[in-house]
PDB file of N, CA and C in Angstrom:
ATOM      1  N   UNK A   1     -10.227  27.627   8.860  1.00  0.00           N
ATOM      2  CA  UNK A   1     -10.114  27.259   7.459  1.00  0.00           C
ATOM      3  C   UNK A   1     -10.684  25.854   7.284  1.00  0.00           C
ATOM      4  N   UNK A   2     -11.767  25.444   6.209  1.00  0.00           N
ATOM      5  CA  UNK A   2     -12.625  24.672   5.862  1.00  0.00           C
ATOM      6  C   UNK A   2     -11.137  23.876   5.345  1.00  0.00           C
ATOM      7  N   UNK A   3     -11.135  22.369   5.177  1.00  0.00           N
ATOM      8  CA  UNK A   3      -9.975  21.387   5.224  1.00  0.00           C
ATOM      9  C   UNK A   3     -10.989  19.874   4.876  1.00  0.00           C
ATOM     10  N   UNK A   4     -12.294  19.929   4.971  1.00  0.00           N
ATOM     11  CA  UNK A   4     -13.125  18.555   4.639  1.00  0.00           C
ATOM     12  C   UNK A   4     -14.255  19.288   4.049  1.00  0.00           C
ATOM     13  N   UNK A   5     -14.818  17.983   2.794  1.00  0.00           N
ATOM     14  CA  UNK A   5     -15.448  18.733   2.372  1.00  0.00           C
ATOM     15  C   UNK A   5     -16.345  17.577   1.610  1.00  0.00           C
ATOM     16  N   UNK A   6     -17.694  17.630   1.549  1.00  0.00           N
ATOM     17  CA  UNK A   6     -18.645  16.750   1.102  1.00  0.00           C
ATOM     18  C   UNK A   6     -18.740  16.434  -0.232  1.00  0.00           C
ATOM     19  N   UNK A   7     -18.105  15.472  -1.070  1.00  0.00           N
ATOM     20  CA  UNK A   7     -17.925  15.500  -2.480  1.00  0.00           C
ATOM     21  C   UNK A   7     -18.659  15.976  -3.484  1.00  0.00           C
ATOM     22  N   UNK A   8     -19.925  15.996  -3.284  1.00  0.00           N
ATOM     23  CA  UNK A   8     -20.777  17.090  -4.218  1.00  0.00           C
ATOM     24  C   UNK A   8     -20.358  18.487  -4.101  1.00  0.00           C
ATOM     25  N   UNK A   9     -20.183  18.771  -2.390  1.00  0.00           N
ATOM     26  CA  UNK A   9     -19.519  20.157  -2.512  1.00  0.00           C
ATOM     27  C   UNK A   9     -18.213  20.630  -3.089  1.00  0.00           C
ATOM     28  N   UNK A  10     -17.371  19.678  -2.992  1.00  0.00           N
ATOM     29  CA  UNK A  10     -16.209  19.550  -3.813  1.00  0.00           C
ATOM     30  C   UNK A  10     -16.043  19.616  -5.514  1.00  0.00           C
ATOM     31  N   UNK A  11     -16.630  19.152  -5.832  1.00  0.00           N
ATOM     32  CA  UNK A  11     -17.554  19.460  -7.138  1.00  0.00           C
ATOM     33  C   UNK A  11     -18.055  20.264  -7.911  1.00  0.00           C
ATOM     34  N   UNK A  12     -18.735  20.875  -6.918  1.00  0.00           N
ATOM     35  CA  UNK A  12     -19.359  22.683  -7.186  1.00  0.00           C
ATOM     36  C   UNK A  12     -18.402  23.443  -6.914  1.00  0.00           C
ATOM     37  N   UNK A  13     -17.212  22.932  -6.230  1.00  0.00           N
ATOM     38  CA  UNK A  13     -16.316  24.749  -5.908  1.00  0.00           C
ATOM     39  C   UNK A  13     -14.550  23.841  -5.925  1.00  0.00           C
ATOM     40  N   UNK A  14     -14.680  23.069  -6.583  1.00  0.00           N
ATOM     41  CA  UNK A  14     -13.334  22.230  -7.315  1.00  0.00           C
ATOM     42  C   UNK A  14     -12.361  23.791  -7.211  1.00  0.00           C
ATOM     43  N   UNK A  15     -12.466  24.411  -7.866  1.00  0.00           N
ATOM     44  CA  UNK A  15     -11.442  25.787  -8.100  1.00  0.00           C
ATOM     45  C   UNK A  15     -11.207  26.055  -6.050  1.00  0.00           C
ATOM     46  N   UNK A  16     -12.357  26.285  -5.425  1.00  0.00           N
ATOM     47  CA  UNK A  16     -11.934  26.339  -4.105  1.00  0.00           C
ATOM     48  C   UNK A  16     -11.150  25.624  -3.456  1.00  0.00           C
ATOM     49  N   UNK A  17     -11.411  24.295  -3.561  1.00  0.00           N
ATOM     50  CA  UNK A  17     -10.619  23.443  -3.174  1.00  0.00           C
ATOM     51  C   UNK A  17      -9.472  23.113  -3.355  1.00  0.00           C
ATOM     52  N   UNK A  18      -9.475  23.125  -5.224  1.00  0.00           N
ATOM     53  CA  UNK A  18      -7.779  23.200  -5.543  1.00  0.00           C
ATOM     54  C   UNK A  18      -7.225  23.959  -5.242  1.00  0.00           C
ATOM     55  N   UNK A  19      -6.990  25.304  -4.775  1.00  0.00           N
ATOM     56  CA  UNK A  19      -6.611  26.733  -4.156  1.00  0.00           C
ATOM     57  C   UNK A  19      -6.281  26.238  -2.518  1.00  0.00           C
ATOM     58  N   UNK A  20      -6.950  25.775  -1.631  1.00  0.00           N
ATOM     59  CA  UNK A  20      -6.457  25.612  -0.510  1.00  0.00           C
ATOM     60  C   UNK A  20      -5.870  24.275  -0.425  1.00  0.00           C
ATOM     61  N   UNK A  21      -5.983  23.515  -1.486  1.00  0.00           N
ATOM     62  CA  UNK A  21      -4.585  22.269  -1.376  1.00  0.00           C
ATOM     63  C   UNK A  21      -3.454  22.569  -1.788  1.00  0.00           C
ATOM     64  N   UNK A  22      -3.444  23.563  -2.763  1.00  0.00           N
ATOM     65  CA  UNK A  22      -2.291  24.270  -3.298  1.00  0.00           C
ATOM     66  C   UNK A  22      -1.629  25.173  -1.939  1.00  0.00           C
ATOM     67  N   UNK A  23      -2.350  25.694  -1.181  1.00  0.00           N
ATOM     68  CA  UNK A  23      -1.565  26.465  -0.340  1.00  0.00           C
ATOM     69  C   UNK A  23      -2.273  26.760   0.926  1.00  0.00           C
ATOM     70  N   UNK A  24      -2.761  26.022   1.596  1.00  0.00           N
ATOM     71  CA  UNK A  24      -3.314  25.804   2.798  1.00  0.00           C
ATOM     72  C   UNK A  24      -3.087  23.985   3.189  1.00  0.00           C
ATOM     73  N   UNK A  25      -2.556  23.376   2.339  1.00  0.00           N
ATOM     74  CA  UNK A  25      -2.715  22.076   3.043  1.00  0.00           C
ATOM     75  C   UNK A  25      -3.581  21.324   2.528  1.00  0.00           C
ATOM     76  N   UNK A  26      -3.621  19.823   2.498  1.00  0.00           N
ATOM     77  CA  UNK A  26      -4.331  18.431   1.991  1.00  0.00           C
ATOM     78  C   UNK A  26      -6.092  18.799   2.148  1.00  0.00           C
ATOM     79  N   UNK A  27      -6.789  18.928   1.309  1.00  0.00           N
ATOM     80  CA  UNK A  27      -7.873  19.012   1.599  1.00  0.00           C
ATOM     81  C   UNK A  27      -8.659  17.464   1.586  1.00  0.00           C
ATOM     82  N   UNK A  28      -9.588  17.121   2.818  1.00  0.00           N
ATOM     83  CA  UNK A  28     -10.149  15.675   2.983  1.00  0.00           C
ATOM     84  C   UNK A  28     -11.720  16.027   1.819  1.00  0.00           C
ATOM     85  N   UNK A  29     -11.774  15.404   0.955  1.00  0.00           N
ATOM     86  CA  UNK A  29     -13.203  14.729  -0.064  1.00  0.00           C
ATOM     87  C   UNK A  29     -14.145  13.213   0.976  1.00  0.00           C
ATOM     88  N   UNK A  30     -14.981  14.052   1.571  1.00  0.00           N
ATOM     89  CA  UNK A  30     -15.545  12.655   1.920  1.00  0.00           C
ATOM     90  C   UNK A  30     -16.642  12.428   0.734  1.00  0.00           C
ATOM     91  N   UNK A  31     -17.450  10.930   1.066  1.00  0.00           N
ATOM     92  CA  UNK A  31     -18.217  10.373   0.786  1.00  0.00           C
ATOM     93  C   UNK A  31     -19.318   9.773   1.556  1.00  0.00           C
ATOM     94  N   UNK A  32     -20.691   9.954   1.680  1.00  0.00           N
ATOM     95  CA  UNK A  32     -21.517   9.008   2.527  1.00  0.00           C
ATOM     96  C   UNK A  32     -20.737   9.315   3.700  1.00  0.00           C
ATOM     97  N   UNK A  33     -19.884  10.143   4.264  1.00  0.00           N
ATOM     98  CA  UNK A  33     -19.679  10.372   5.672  1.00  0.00           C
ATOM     99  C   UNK A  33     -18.541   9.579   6.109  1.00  0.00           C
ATOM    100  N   UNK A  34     -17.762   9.424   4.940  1.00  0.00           N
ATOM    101  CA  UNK A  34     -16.061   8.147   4.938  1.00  0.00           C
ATOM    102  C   UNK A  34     -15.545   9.553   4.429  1.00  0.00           C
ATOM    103  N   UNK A  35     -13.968   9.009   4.328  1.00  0.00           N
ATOM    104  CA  UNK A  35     -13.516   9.492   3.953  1.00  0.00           C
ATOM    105  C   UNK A  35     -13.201   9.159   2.381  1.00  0.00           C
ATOM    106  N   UNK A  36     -12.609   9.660   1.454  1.00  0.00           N
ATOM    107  CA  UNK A  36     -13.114   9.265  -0.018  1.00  0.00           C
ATOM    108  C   UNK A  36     -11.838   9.851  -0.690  1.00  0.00           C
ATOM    109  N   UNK A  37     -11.072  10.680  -0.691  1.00  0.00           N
ATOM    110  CA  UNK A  37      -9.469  11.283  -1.393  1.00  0.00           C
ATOM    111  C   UNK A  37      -9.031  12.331  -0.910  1.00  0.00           C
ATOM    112  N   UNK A  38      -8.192  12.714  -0.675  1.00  0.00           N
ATOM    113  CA  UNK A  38      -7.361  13.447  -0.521  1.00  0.00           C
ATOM    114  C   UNK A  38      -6.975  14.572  -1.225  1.00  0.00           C
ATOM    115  N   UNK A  39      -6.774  15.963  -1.726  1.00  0.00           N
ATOM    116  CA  UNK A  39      -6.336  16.759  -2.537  1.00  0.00           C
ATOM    117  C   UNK A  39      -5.279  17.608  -1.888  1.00  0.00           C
ATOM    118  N   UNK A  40      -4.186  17.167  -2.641  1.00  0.00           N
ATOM    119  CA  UNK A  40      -2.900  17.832  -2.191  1.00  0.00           C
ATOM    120  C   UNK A  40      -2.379  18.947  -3.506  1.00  0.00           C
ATOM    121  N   UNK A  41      -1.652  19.773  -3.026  1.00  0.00           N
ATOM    122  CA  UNK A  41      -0.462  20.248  -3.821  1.00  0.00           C
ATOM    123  C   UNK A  41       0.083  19.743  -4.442  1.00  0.00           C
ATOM    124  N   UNK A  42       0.467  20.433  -5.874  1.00  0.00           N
ATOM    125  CA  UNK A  42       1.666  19.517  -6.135  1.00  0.00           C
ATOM    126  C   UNK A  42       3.085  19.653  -5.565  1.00  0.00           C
ATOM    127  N   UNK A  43       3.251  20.825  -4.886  1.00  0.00           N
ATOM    128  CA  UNK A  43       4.495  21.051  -3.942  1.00  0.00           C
ATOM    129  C   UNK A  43       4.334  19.834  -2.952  1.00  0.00           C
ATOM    130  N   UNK A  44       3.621  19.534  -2.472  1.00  0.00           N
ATOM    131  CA  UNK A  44       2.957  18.479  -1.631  1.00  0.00           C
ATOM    132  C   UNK A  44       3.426  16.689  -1.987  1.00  0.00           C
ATOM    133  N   UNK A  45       2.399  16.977  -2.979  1.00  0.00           N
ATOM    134  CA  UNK A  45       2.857  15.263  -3.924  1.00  0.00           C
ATOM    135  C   UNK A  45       4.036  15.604  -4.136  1.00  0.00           C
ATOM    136  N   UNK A  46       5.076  16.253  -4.926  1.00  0.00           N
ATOM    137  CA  UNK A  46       6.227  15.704  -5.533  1.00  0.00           C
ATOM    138  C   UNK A  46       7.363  15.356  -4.224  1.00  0.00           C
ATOM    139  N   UNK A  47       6.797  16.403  -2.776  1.00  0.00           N
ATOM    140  CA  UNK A  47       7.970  16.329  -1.812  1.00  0.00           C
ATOM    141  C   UNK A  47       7.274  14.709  -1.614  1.00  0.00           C
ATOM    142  N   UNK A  48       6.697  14.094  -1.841  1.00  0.00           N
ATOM    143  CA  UNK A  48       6.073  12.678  -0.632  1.00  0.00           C
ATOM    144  C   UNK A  48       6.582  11.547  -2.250  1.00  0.00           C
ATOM    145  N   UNK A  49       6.437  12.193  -3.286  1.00  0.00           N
ATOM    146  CA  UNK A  49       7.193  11.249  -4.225  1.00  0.00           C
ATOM    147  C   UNK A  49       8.718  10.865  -4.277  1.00  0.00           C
ATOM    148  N   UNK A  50       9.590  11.767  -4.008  1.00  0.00           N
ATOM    149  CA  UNK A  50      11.101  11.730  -3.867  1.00  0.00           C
ATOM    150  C   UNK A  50      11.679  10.650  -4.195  1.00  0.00           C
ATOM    151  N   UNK A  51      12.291  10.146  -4.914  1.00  0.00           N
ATOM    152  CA  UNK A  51      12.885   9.043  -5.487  1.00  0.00           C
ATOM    153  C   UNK A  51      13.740   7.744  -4.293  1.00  0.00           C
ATOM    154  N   UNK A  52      13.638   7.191  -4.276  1.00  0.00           N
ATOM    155  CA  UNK A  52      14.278   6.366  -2.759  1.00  0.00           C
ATOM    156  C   UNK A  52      15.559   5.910  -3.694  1.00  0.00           C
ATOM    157  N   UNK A  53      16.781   5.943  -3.279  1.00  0.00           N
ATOM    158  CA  UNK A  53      18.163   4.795  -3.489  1.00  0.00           C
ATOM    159  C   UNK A  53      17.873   3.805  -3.993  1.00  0.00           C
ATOM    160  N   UNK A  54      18.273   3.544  -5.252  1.00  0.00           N
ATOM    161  CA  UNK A  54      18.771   2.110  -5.540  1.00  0.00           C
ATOM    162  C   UNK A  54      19.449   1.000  -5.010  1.00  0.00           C
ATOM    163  N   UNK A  55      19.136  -0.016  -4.431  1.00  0.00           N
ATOM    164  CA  UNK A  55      20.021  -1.176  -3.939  1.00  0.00           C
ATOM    165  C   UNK A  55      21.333  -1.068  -4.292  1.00  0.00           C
ATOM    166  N   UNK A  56      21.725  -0.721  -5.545  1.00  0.00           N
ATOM    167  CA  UNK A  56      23.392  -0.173  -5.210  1.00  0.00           C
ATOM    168  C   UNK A  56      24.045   1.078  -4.851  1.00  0.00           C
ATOM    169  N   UNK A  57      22.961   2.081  -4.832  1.00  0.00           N
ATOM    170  CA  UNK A  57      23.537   3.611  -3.936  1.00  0.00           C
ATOM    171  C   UNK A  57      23.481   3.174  -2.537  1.00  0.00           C
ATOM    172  N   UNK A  58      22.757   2.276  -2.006  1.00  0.00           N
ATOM    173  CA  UNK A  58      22.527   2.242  -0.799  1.00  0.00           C
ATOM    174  C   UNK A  58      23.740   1.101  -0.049  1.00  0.00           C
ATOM    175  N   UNK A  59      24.308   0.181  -0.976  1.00  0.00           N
ATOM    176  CA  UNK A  59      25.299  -0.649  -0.522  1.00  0.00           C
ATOM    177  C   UNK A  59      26.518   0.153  -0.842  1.00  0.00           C
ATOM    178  N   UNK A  60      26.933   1.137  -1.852  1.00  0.00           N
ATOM    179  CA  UNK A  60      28.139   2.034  -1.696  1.00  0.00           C
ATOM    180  C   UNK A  60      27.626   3.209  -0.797  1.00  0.00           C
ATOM    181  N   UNK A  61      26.710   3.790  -0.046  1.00  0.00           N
ATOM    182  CA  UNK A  61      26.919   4.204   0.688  1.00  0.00           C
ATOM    183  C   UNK A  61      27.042   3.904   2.376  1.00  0.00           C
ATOM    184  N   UNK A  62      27.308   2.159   2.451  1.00  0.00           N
ATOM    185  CA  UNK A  62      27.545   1.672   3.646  1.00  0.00           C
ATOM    186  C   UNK A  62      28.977   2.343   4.228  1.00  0.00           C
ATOM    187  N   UNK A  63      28.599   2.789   5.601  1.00  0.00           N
ATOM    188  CA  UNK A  63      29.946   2.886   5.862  1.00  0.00           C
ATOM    189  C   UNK A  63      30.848   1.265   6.386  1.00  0.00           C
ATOM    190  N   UNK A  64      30.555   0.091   6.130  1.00  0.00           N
ATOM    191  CA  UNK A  64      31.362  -0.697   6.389  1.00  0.00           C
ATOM    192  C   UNK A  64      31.565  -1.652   5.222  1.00  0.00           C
ATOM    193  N   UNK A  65      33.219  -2.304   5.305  1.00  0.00           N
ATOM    194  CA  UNK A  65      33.567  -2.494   4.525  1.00  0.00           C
ATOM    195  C   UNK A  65      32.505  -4.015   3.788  1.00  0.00           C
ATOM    196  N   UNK A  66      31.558  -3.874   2.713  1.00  0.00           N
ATOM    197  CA  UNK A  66      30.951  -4.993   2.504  1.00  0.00           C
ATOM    198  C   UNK A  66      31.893  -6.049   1.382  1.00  0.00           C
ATOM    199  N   UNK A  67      32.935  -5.984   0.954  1.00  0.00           N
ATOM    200  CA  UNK A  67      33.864  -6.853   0.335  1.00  0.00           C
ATOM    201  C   UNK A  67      33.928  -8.247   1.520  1.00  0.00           C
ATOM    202  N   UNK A  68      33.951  -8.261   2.604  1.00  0.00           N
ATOM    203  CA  UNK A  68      34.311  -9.249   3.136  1.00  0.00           C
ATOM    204  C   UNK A  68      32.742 -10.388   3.643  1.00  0.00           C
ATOM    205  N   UNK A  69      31.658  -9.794   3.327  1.00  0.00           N
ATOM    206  CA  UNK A  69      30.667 -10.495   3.367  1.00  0.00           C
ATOM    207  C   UNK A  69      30.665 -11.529   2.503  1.00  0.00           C
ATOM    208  N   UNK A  70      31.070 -11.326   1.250  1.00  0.00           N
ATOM    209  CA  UNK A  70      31.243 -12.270  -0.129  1.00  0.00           C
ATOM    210  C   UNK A  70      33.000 -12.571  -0.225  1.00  0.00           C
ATOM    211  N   UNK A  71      32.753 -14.141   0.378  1.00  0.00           N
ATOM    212  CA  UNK A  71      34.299 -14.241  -0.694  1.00  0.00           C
ATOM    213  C   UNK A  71      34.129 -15.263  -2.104  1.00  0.00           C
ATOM    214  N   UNK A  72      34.686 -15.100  -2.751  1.00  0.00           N
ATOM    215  CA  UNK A  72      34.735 -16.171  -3.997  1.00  0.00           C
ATOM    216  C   UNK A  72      35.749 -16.560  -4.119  1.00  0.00           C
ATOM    217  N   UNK A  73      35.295 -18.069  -4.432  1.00  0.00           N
ATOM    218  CA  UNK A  73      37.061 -19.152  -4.423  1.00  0.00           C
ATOM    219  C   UNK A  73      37.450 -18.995  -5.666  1.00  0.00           C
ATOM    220  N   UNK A  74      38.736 -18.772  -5.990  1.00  0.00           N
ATOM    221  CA  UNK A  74      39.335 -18.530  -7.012  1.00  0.00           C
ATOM    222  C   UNK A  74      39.810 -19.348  -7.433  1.00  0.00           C
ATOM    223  N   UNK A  75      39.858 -20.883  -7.515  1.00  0.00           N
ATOM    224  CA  UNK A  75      40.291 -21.881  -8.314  1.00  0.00           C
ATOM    225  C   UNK A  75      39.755 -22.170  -9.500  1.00  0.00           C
ATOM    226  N   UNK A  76      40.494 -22.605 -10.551  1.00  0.00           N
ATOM    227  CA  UNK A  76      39.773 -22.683 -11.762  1.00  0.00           C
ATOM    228  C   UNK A  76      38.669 -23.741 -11.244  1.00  0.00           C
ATOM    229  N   UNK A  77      37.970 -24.258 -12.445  1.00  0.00           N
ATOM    230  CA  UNK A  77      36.536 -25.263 -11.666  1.00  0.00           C
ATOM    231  C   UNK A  77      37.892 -26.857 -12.698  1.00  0.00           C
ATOM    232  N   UNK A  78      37.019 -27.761 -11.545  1.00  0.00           N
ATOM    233  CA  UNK A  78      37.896 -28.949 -12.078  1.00  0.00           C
ATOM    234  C   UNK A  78      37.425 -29.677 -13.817  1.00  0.00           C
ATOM    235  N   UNK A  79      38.967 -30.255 -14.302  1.00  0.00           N
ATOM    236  CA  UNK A  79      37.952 -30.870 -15.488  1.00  0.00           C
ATOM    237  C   UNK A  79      37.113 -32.181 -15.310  1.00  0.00           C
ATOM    238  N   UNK A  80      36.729 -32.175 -16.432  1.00  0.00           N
ATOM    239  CA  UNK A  80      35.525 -33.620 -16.083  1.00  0.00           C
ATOM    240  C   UNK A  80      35.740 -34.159 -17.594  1.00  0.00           C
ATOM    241  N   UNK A  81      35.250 -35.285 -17.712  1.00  0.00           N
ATOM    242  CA  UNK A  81      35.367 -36.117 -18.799  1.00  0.00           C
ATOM    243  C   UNK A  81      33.930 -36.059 -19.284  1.00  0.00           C
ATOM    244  N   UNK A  82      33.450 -35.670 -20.485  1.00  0.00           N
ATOM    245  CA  UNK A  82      32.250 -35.828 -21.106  1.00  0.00           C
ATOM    246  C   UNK A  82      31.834 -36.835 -21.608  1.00  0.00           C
TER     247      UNK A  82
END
């Protein structure tokens, strides 16, 4: 199964190509003999998009207790004369 493919040829048979990124796997678009993009699935892209944790899902899901990293002094603050 063809998987690289010379961007003019990519071009002329776009419908081919989108068909085996859809369900054969990432098809390589070169250029001048580089490599040049990638054509994936969108089953493909959305699994590699997946949303990552927020800085606070990821600190409530610590298993250790993080209350004791932070303490705060609880005295009122002193007065001052203006």
């Amino acid at each position: 199964m063809k998987d690289t493919w010379q961007l003019q040829e990519a071009k002329g048979q776009f419908c081919a190509v989108a068909e085996k990124a859809a369900g054969g796997g990432p098809q390589l678009v070169t250029k001048h003999g580089r490599p040049f993009v990638f054509i994936v699935g969108a089953k493909t892209w959305q699994k590699s998009r997946k949303r990552s944790k927020s800085l606070l899902e990821v600190l409530q899901s610590c298993p250790e207790d993080l209350t004791k990293l932070v303490t705060r002094d609880r005295d009122y603050p002193r007065d001052i004369e203006l």
